[in-house]
N, C-alpha and C. Protein backbone atom coordinates (compact mmCIF):
# COMPACT_ATOMS: atom_id res chain seq x y z
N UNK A 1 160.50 149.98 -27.80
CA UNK A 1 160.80 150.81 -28.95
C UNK A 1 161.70 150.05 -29.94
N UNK A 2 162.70 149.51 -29.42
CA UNK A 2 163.56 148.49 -30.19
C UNK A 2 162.86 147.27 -30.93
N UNK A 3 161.99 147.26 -30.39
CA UNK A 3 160.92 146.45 -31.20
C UNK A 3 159.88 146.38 -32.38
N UNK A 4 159.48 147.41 -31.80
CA UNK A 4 158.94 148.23 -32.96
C UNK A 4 160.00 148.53 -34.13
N UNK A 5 161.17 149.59 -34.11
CA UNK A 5 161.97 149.23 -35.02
C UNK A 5 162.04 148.11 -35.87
N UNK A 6 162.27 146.76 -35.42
CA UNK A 6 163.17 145.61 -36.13
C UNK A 6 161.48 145.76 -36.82
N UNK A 7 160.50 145.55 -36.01
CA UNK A 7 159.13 145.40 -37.07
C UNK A 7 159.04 146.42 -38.26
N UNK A 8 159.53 147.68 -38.14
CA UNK A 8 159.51 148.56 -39.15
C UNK A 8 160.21 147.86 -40.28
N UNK A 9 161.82 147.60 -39.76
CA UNK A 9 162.52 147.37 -40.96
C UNK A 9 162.12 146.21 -41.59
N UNK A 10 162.36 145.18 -40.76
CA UNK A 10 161.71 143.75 -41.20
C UNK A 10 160.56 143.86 -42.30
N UNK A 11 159.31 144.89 -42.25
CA UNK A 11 158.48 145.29 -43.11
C UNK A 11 159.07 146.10 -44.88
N UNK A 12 159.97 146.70 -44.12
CA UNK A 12 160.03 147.71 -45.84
C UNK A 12 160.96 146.59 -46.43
N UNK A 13 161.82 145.30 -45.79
CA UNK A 13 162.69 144.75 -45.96
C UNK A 13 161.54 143.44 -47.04
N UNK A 14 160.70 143.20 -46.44
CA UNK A 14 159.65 142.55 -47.15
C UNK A 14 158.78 143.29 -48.29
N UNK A 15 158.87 144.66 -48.09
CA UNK A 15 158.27 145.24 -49.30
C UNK A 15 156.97 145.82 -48.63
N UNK A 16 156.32 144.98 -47.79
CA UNK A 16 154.89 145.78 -47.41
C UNK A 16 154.98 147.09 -46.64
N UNK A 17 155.86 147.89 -46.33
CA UNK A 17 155.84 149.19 -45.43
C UNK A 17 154.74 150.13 -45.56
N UNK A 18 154.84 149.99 -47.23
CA UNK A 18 153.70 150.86 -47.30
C UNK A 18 152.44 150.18 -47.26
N UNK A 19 151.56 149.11 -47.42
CA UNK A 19 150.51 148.81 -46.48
C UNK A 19 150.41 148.70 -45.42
N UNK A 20 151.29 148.38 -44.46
CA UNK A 20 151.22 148.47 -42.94
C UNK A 20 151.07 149.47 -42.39
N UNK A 21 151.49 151.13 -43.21
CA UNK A 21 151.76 151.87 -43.03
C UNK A 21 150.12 152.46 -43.30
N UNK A 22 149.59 152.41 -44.16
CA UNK A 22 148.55 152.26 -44.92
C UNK A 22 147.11 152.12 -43.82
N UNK A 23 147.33 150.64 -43.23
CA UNK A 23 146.55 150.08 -42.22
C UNK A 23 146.81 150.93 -40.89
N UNK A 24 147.70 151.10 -40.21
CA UNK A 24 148.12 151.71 -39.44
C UNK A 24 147.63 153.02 -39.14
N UNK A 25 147.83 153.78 -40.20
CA UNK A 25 146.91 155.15 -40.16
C UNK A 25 145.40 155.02 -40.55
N UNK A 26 145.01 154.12 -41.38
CA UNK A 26 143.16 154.12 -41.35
C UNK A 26 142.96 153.58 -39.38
N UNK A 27 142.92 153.14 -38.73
CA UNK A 27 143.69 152.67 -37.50
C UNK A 27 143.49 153.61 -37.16
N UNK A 28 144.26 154.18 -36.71
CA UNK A 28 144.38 155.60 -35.80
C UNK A 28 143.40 156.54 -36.15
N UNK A 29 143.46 156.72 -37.69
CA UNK A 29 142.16 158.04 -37.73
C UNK A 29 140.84 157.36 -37.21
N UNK A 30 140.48 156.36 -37.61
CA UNK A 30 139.36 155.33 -37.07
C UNK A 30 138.93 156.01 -35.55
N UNK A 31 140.10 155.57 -34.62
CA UNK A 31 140.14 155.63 -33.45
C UNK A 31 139.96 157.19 -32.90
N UNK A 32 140.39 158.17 -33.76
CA UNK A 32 140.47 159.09 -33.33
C UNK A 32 139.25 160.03 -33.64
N UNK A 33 138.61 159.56 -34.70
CA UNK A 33 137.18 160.27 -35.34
C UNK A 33 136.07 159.16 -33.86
N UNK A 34 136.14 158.21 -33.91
CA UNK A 34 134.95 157.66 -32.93
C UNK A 34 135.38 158.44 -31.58
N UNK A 35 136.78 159.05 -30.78
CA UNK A 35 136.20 159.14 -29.74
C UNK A 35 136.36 161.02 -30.05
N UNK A 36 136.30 161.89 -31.09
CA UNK A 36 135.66 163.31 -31.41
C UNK A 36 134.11 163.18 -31.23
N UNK A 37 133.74 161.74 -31.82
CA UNK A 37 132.21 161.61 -31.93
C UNK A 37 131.59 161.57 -30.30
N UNK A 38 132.66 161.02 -29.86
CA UNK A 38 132.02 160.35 -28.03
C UNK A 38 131.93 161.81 -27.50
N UNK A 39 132.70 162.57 -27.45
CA UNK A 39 133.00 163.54 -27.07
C UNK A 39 132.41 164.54 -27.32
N UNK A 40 131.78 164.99 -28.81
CA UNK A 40 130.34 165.70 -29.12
C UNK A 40 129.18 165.43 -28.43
N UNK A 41 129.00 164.19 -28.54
CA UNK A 41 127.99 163.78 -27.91
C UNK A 41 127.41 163.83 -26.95
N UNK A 42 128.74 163.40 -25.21
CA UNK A 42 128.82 163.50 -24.40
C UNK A 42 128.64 165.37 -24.17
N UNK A 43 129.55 166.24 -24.83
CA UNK A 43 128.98 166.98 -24.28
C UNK A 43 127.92 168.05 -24.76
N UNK A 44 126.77 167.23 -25.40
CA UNK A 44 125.11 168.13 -25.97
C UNK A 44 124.96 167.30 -25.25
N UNK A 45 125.09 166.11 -24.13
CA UNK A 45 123.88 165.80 -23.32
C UNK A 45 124.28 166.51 -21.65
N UNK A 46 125.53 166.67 -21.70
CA UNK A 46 125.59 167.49 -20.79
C UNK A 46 124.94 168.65 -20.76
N UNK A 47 125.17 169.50 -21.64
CA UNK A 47 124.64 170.70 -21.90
C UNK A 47 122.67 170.67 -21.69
N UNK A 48 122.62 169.56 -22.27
CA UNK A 48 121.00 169.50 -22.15
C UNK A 48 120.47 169.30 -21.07
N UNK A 49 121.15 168.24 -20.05
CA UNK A 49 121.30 168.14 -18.93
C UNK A 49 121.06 169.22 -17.90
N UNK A 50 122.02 170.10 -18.08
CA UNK A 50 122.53 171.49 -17.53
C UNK A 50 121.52 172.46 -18.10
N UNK A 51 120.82 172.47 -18.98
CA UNK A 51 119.72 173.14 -19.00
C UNK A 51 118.46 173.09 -18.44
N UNK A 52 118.20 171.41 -18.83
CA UNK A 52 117.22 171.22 -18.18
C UNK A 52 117.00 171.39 -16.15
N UNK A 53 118.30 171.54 -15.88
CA UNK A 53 118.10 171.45 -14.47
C UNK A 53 117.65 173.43 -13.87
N UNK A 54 118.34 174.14 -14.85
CA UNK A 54 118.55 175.56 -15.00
C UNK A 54 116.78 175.72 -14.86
N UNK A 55 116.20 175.40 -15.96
CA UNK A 55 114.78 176.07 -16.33
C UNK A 55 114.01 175.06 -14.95
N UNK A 56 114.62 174.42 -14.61
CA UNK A 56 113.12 173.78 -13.03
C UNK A 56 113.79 174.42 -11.83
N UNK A 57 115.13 174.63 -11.83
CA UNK A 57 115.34 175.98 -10.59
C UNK A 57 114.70 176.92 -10.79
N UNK A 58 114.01 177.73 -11.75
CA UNK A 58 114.09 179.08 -12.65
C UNK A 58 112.56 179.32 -12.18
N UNK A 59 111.81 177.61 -12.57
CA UNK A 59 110.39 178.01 -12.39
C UNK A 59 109.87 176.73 -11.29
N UNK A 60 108.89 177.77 -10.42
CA UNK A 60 108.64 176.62 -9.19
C UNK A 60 107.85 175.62 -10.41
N UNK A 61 107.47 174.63 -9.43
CA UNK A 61 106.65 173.29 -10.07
C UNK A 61 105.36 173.44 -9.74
N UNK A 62 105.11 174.04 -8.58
CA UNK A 62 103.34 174.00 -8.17
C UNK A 62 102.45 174.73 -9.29
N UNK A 63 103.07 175.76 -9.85
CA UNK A 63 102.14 176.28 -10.62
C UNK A 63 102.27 175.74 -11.89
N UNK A 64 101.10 175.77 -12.65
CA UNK A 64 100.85 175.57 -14.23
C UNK A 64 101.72 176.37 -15.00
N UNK A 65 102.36 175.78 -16.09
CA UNK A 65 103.02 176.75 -16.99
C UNK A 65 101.77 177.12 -18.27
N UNK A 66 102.25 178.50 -18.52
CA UNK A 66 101.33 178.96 -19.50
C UNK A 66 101.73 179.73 -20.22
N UNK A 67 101.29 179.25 -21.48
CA UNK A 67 102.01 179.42 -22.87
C UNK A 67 100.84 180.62 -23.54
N UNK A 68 101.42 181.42 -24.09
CA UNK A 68 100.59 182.49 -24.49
C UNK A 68 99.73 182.09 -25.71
N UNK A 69 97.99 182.58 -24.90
CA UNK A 69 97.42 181.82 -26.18
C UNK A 69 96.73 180.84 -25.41
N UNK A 70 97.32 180.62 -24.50
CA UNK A 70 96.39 178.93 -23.75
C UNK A 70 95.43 179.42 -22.81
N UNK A 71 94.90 178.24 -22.29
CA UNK A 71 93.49 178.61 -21.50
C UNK A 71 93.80 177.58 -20.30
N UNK A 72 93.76 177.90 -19.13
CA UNK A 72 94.07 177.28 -18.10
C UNK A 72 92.76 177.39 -17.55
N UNK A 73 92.32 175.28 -17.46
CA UNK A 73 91.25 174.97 -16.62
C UNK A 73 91.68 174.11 -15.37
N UNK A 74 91.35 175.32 -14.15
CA UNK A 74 91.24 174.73 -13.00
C UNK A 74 90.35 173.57 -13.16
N UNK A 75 90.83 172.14 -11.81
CA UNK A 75 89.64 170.98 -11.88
C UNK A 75 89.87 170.85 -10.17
N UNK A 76 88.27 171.18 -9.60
CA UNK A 76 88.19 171.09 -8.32
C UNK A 76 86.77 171.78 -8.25
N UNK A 77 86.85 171.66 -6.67
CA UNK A 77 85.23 172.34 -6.20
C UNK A 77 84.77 173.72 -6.63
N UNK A 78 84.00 173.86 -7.62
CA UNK A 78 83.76 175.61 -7.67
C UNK A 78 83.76 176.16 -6.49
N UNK A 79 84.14 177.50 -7.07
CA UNK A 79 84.25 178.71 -5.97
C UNK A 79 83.29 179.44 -6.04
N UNK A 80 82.70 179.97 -4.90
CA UNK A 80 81.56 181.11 -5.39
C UNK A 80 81.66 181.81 -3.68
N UNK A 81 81.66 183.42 -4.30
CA UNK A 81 81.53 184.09 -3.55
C UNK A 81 80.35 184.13 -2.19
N UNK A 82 80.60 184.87 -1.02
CA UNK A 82 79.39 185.03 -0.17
C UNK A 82 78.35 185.75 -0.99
N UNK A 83 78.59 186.48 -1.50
CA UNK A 83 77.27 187.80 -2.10
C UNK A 83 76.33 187.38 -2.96
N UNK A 84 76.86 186.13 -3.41
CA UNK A 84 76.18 185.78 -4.95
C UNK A 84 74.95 184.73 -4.07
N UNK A 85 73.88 184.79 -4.65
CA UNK A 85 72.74 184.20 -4.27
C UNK A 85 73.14 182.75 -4.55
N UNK A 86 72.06 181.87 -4.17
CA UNK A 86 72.62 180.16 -4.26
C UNK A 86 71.59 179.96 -5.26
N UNK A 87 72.12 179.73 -6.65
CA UNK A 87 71.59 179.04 -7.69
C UNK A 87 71.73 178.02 -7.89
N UNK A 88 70.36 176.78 -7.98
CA UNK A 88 70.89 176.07 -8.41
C UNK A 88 70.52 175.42 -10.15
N UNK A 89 71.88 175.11 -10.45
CA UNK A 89 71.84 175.30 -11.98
C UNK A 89 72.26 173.80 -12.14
N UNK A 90 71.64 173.20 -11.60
CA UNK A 90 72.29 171.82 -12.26
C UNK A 90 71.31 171.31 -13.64
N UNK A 91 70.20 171.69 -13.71
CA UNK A 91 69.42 171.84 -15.03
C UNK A 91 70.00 172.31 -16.09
């Protein structure tokens, strides 16, 4: 702290106090706006994070999601009932 002092006076004693003073605070706000920014940041990816984990607890995975309006095509072996006669329609 005593150090700082003699640097204070030593400065206004030279005349520059007020640029050092000047530099000093662009400095600090500098420092203090980049880590508000880290800190926004950090937490919308948390948050996104934390959502995204929310909505795949919420909904199993095996099934298809379906959006209203859409058309969901099964891809596999047709199904066909016992009752229905055996057509064949590959023509």
């Amino acid at each position: 702290m005593l150090i700082f002092l003699l640097i204070v006076i030593l400065l206004a004693v030279l005349g520059v106090l007020g640029l050092a003073l000047k530099i000093a605070a662009a400095l600090v706000l500098g420092i203090l706006i980049a880590a508000a920014t880290l800190a926004v940041i950090g937490y919308l990816v948390v948050r996104r994070q934390l959502r995204r984990a929310q909505r795949a607890m919420r909904s199993p995975s095996t099934t298809p999601r379906q959006v209203a309006g859409s058309t969901v095509v099964e891809v596999g072996e047709p199904r066909r009932s016992d009752d229905e006669p055996q057509i064949d329609d590959r023509y």
